[in-house]
Protein backbone atom coordinates (compact mmCIF):
# COMPACT_ATOMS: atom_id res chain seq x y z
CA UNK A 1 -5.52 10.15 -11.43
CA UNK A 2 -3.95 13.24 -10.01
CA UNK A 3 -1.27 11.94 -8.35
CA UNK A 4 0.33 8.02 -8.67
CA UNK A 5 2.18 6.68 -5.54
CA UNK A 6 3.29 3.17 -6.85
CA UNK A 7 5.12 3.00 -3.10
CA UNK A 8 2.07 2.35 -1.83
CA UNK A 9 2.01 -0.77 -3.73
CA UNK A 10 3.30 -3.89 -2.81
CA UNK A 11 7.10 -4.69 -3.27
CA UNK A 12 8.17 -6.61 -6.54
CA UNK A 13 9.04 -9.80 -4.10
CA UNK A 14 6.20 -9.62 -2.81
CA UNK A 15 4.14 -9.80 -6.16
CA UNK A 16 6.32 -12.67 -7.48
CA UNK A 17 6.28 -14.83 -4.26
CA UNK A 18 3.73 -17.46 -4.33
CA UNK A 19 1.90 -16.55 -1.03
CA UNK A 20 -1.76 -17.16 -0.73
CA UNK A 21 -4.73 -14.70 -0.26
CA UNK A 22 -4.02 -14.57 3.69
CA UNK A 23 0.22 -14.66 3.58
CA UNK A 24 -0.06 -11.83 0.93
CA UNK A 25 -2.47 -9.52 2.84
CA UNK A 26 0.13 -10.33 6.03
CA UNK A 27 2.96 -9.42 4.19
CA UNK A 28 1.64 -6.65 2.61
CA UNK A 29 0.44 -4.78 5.97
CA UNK A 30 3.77 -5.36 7.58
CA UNK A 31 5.59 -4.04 4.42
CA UNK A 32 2.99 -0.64 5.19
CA UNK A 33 3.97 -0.69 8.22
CA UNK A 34 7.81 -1.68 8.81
CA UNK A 35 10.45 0.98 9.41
CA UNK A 36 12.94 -1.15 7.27
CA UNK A 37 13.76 -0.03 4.45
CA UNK A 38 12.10 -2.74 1.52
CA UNK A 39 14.65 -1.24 -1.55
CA UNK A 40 16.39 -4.54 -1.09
CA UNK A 41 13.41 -6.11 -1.84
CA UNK A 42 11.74 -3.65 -5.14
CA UNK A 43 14.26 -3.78 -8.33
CA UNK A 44 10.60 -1.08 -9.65
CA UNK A 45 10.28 1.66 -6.92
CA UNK A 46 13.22 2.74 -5.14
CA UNK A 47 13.16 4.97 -2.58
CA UNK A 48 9.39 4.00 -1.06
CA UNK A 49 9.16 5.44 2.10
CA UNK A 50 5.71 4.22 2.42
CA UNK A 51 4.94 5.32 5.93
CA UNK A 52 5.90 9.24 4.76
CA UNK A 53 3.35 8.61 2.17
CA UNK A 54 0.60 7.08 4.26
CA UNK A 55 1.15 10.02 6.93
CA UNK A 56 0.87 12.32 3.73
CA UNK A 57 -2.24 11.34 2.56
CA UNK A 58 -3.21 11.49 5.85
CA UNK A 59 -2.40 15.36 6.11
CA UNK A 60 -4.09 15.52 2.69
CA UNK A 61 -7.29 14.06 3.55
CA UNK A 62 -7.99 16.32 6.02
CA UNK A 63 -8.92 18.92 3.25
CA UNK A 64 -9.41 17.10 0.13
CA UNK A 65 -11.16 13.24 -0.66
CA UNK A 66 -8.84 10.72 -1.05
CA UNK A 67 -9.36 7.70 -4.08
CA UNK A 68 -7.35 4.82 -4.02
CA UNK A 69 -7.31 2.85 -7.14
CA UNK A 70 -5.85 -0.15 -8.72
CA UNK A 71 -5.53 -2.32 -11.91
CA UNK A 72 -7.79 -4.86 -10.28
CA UNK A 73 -11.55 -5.13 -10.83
CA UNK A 74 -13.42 -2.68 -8.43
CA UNK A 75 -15.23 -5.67 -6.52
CA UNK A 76 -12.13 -7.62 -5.95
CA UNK A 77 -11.87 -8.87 -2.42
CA UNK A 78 -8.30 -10.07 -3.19
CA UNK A 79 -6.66 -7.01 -3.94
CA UNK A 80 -3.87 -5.05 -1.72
CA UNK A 81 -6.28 -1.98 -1.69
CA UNK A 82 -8.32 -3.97 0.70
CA UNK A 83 -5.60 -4.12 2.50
CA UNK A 84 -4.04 -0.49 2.21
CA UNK A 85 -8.30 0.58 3.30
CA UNK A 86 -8.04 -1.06 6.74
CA UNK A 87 -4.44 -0.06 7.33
CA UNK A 88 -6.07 3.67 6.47
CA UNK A 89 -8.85 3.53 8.58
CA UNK A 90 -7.06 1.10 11.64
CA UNK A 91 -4.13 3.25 11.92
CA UNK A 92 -4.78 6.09 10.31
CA UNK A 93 -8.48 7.06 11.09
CA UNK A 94 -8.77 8.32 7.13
């Protein structure tokens, strides 16, 4: 990778709560999303400010392809980059 943005990743509570397939992608989107700050929430990544980052990449994509990857197999359907791809495309129009 070129760059790594763990913020774009889902918050350590998050990971360790017990939420199925559906909670999790909820959760996950409104985490995206929320203008709260999550710190409380991530003992890993302080400072996330994920909606700077998605607005970023954004900017970025505009002149340069964008690759999202994860530890996760590449054909798994339960994976927050599923997730992170609509919130892209929905809200961002990448």
């Amino acid at each position: 990778y070129t760059i790594w943005m763990p913020n774009l990743g889902p918050s350590t509570e998050l990971l360790n709560s017990d939420k199925g397939w559906g909670d999790f992608k909820n959760a996950y989107r409104k985490e995206l999303l929320s203008s709260d700050s999550i710190d409380a929430k991530n003992d890993i990544n302080r400072n996330r400010g994920q909606k700077f980052t998605l607005k970023l990449i954004k900017e970025i994509s505009k002149k340069n392809t964008i690759t999202l990857m994860c530890h996760c197999a590449t054909d798994a359907e339960q994976c927050h980059l599923r997730v992170l791809e609509k919130v892209f495309k929905h809200f961002y129009r990448i």
